[in-house]
N, C-alpha and C. Protein backbone atom coordinates (compact mmCIF):
# COMPACT_ATOMS: atom_id res chain seq x y z
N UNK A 1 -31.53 -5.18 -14.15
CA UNK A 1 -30.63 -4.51 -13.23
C UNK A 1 -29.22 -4.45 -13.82
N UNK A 2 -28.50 -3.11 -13.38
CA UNK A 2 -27.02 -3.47 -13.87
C UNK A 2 -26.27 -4.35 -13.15
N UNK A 3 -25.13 -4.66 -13.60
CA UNK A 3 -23.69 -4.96 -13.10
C UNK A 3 -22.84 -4.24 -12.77
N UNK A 4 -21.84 -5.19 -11.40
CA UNK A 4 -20.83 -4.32 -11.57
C UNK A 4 -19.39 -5.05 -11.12
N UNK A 5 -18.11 -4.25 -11.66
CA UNK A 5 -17.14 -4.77 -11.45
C UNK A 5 -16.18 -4.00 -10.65
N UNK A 6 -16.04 -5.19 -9.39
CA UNK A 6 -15.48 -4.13 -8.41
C UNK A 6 -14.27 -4.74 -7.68
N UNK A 7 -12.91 -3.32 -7.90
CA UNK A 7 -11.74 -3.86 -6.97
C UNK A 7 -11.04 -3.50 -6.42
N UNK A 8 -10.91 -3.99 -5.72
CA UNK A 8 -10.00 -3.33 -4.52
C UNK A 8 -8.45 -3.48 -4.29
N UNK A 9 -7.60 -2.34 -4.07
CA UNK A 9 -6.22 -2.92 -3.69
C UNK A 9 -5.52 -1.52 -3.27
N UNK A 10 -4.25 -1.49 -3.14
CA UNK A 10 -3.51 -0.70 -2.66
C UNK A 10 -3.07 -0.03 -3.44
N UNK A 11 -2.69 1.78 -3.42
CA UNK A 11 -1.73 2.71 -4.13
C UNK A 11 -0.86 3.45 -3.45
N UNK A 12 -0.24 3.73 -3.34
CA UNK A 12 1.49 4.25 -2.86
C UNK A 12 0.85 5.51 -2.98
N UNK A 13 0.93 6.43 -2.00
CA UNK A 13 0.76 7.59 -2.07
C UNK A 13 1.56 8.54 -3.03
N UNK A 14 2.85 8.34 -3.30
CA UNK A 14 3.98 8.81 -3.95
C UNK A 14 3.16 8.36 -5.56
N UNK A 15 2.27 7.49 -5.62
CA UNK A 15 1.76 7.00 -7.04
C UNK A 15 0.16 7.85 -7.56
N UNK A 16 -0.38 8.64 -6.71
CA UNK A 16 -1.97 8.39 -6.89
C UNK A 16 -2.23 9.10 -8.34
N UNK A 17 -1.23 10.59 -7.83
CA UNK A 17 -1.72 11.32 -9.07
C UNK A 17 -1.47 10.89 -10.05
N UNK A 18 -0.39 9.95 -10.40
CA UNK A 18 -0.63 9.40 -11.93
C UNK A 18 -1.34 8.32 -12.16
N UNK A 19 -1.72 7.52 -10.69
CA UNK A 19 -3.01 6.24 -11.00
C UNK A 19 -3.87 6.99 -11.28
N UNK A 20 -4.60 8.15 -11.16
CA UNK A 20 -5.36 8.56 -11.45
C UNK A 20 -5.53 9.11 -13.03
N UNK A 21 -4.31 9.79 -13.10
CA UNK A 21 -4.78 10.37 -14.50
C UNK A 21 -4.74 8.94 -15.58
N UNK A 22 -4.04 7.52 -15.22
CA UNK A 22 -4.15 7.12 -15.74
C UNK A 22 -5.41 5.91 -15.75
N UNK A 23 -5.88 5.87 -14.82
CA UNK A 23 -7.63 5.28 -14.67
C UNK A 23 -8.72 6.32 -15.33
N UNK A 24 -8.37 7.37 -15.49
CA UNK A 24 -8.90 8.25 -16.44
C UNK A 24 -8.47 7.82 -17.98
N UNK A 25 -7.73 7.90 -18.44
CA UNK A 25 -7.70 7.47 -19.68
C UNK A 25 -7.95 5.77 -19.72
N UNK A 26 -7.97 5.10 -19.12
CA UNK A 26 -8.23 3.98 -19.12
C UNK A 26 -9.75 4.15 -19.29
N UNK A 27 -10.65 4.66 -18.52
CA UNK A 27 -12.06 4.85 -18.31
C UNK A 27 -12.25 5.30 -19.91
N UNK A 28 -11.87 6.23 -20.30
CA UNK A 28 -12.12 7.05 -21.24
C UNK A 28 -12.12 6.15 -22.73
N UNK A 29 -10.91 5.29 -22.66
CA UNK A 29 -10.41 4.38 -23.98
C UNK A 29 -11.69 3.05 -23.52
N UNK A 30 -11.88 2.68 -22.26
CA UNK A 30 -12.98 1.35 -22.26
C UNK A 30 -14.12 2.00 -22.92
N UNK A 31 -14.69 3.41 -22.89
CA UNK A 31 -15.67 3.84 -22.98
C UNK A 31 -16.47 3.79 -24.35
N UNK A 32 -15.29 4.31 -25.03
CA UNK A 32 -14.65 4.59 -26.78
C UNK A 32 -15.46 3.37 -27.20
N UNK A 33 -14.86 2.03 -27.11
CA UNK A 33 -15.58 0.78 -27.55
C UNK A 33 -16.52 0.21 -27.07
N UNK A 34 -16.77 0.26 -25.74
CA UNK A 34 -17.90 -0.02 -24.74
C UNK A 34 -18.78 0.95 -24.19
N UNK A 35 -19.49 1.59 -24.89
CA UNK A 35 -20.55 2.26 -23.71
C UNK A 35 -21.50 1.83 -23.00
N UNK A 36 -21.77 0.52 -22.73
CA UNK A 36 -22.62 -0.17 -21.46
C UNK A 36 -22.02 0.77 -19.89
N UNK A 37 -20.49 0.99 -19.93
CA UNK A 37 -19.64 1.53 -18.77
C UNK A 37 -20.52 2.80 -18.66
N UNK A 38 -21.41 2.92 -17.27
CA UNK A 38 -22.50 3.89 -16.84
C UNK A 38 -21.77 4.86 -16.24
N UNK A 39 -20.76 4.21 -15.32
CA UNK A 39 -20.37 5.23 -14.10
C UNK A 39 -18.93 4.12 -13.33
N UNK A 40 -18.20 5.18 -12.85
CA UNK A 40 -17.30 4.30 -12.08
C UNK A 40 -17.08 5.16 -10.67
N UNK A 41 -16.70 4.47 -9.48
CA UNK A 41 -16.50 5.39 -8.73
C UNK A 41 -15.53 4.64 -7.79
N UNK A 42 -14.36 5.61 -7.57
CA UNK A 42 -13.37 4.76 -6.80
C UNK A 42 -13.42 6.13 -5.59
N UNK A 43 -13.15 4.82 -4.52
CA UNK A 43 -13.76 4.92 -3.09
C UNK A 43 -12.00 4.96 -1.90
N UNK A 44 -11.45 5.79 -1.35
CA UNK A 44 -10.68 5.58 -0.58
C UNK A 44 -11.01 4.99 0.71
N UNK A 45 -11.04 4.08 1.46
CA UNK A 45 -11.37 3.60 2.44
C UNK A 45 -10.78 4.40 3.84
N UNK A 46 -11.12 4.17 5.05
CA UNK A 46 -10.22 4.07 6.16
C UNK A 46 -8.94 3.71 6.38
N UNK A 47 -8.94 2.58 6.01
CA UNK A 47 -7.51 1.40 5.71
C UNK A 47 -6.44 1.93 5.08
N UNK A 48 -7.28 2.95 4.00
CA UNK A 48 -5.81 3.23 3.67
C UNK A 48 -6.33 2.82 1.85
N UNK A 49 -6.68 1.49 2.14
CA UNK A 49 -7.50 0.57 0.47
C UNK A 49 -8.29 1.73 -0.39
N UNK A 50 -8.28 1.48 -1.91
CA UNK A 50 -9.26 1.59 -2.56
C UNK A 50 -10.48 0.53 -2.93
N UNK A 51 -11.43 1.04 -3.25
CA UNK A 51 -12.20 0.60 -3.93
C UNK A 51 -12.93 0.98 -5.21
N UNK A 52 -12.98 0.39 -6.61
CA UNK A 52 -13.47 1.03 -7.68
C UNK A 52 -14.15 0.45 -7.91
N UNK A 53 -15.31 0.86 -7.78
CA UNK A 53 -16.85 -0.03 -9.31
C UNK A 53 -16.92 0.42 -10.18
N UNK A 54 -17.32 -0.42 -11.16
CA UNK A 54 -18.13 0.00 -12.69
C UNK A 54 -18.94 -0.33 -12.88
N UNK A 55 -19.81 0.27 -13.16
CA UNK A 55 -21.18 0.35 -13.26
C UNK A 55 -21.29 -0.29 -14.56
N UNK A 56 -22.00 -1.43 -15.08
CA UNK A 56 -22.38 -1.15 -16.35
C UNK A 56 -23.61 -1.93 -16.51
N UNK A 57 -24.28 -1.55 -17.63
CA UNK A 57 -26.24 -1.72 -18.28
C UNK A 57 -26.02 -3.15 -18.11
N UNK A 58 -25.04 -4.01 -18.79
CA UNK A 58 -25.78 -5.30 -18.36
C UNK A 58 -24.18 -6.18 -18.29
N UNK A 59 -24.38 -7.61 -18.27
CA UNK A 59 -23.41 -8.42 -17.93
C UNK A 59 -22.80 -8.59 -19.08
N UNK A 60 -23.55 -8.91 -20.74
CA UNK A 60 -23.04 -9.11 -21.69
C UNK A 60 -22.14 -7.87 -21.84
N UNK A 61 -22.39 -6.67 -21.33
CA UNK A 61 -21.56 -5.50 -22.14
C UNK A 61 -19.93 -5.57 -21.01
N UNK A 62 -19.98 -6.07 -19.72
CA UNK A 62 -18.86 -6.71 -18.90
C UNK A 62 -18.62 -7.59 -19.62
N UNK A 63 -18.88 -8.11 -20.00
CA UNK A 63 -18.09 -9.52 -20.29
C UNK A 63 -17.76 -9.26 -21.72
N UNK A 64 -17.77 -8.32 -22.75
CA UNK A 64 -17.35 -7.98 -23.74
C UNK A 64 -16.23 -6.98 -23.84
N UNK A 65 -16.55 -6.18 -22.74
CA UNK A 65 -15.24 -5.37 -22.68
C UNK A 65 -13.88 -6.08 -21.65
N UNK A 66 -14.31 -7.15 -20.64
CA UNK A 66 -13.18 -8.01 -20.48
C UNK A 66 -12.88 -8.88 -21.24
N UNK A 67 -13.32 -9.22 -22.09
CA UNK A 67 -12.71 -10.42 -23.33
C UNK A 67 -11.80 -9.55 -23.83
N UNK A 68 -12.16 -8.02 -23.87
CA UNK A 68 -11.22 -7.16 -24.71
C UNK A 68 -9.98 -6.52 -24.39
N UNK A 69 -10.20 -6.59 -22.57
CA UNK A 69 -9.03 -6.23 -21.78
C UNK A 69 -7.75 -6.20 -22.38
N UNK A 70 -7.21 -6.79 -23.20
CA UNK A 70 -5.74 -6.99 -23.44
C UNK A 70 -5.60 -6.04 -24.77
N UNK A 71 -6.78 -5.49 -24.89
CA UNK A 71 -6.58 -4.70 -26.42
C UNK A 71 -6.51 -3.14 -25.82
N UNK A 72 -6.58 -2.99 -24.10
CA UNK A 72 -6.22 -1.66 -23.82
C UNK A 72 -5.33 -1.52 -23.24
N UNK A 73 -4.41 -0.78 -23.92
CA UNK A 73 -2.48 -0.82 -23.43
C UNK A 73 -2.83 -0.04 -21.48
N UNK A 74 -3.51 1.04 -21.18
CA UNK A 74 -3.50 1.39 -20.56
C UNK A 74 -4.11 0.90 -19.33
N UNK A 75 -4.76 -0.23 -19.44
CA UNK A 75 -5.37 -1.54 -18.29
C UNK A 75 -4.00 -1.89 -17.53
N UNK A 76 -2.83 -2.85 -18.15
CA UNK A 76 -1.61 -3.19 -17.38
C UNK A 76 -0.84 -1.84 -16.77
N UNK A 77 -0.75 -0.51 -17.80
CA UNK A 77 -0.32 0.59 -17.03
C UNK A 77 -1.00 1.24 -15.49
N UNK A 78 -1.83 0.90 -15.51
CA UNK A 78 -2.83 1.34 -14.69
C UNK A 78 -2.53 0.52 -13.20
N UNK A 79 -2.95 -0.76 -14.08
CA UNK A 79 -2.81 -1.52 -12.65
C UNK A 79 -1.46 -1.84 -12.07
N UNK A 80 -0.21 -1.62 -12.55
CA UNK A 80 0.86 -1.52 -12.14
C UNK A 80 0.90 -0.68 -11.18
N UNK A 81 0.49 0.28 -11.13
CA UNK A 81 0.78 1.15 -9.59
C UNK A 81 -0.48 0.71 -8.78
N UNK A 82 -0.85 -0.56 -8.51
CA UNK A 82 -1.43 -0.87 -7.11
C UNK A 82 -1.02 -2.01 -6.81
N UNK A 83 -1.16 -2.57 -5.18
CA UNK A 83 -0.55 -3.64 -5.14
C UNK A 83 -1.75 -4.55 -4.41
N UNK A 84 -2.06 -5.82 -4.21
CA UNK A 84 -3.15 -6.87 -3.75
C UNK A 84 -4.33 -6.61 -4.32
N UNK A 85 -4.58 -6.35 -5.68
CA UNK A 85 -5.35 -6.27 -6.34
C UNK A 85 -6.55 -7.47 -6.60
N UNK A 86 -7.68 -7.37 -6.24
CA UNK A 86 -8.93 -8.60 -6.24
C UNK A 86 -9.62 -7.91 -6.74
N UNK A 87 -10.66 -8.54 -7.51
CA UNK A 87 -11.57 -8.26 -8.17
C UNK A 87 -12.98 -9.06 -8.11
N UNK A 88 -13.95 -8.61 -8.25
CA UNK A 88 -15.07 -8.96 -7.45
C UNK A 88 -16.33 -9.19 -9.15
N UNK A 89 -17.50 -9.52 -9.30
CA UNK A 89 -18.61 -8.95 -10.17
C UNK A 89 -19.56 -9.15 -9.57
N UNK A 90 -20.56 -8.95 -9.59
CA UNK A 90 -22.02 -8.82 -9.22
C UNK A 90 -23.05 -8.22 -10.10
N UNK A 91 -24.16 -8.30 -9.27
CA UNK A 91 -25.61 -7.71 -9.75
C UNK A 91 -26.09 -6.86 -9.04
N UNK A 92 -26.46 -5.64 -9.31
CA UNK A 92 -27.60 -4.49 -8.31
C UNK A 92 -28.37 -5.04 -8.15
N UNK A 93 -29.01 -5.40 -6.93
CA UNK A 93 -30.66 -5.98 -6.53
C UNK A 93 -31.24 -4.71 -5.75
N UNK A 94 -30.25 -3.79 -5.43
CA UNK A 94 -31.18 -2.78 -4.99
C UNK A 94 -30.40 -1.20 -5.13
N UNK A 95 -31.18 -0.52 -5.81
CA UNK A 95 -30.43 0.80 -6.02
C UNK A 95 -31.38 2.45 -5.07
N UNK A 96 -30.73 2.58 -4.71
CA UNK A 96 -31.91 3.91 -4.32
C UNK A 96 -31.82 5.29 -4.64
């Protein structure tokens, strides 16, 4: 089953369009060195919150591209425009 890494926090409306274009190049540069990364999908809530998963083939290929986290300039750019940021991992036990 895959993994996934998932988190949630706040964006300033005045911020989205450039969190976005820049979780796009972020996606794009994790991808480059990691292709375990299947799919991501960020989720606007009710609240107001996001939520983003990443999908990826297995745990070793998470846990290789976060050892690497600090080698993508655009990870700290990124997450600078949200605020109460948590982060979650898990396992799919059921997909449909």
């Amino acid at each position: 089953m895959s993994v996934v890494r998932s988190h949630r926090y706040l964006v300033a409306e005045d911020d989205l369009e450039e969190f976005l274009a820049r979780r796009s190049s972020l996606i794009a540069t994790v991808r480059e060195g990691h292709p375990g990364l299947t799919h991501a999908v960020l989720v606007r809530l009710e609240d107001g919150t996001y939520t983003d998963t990443w999908h990826w083939e297995s745990a070793a290929q998470l846990g290789a591209a976060l050892a690497a986290i600090s080698t993508f300039p655009e990870a700290p750019l990124t997450m600078a425009l949200t605020q109460d940021a948590t982060a979650l991992n898990g396992k799919v036990v059921d997909e449909r």
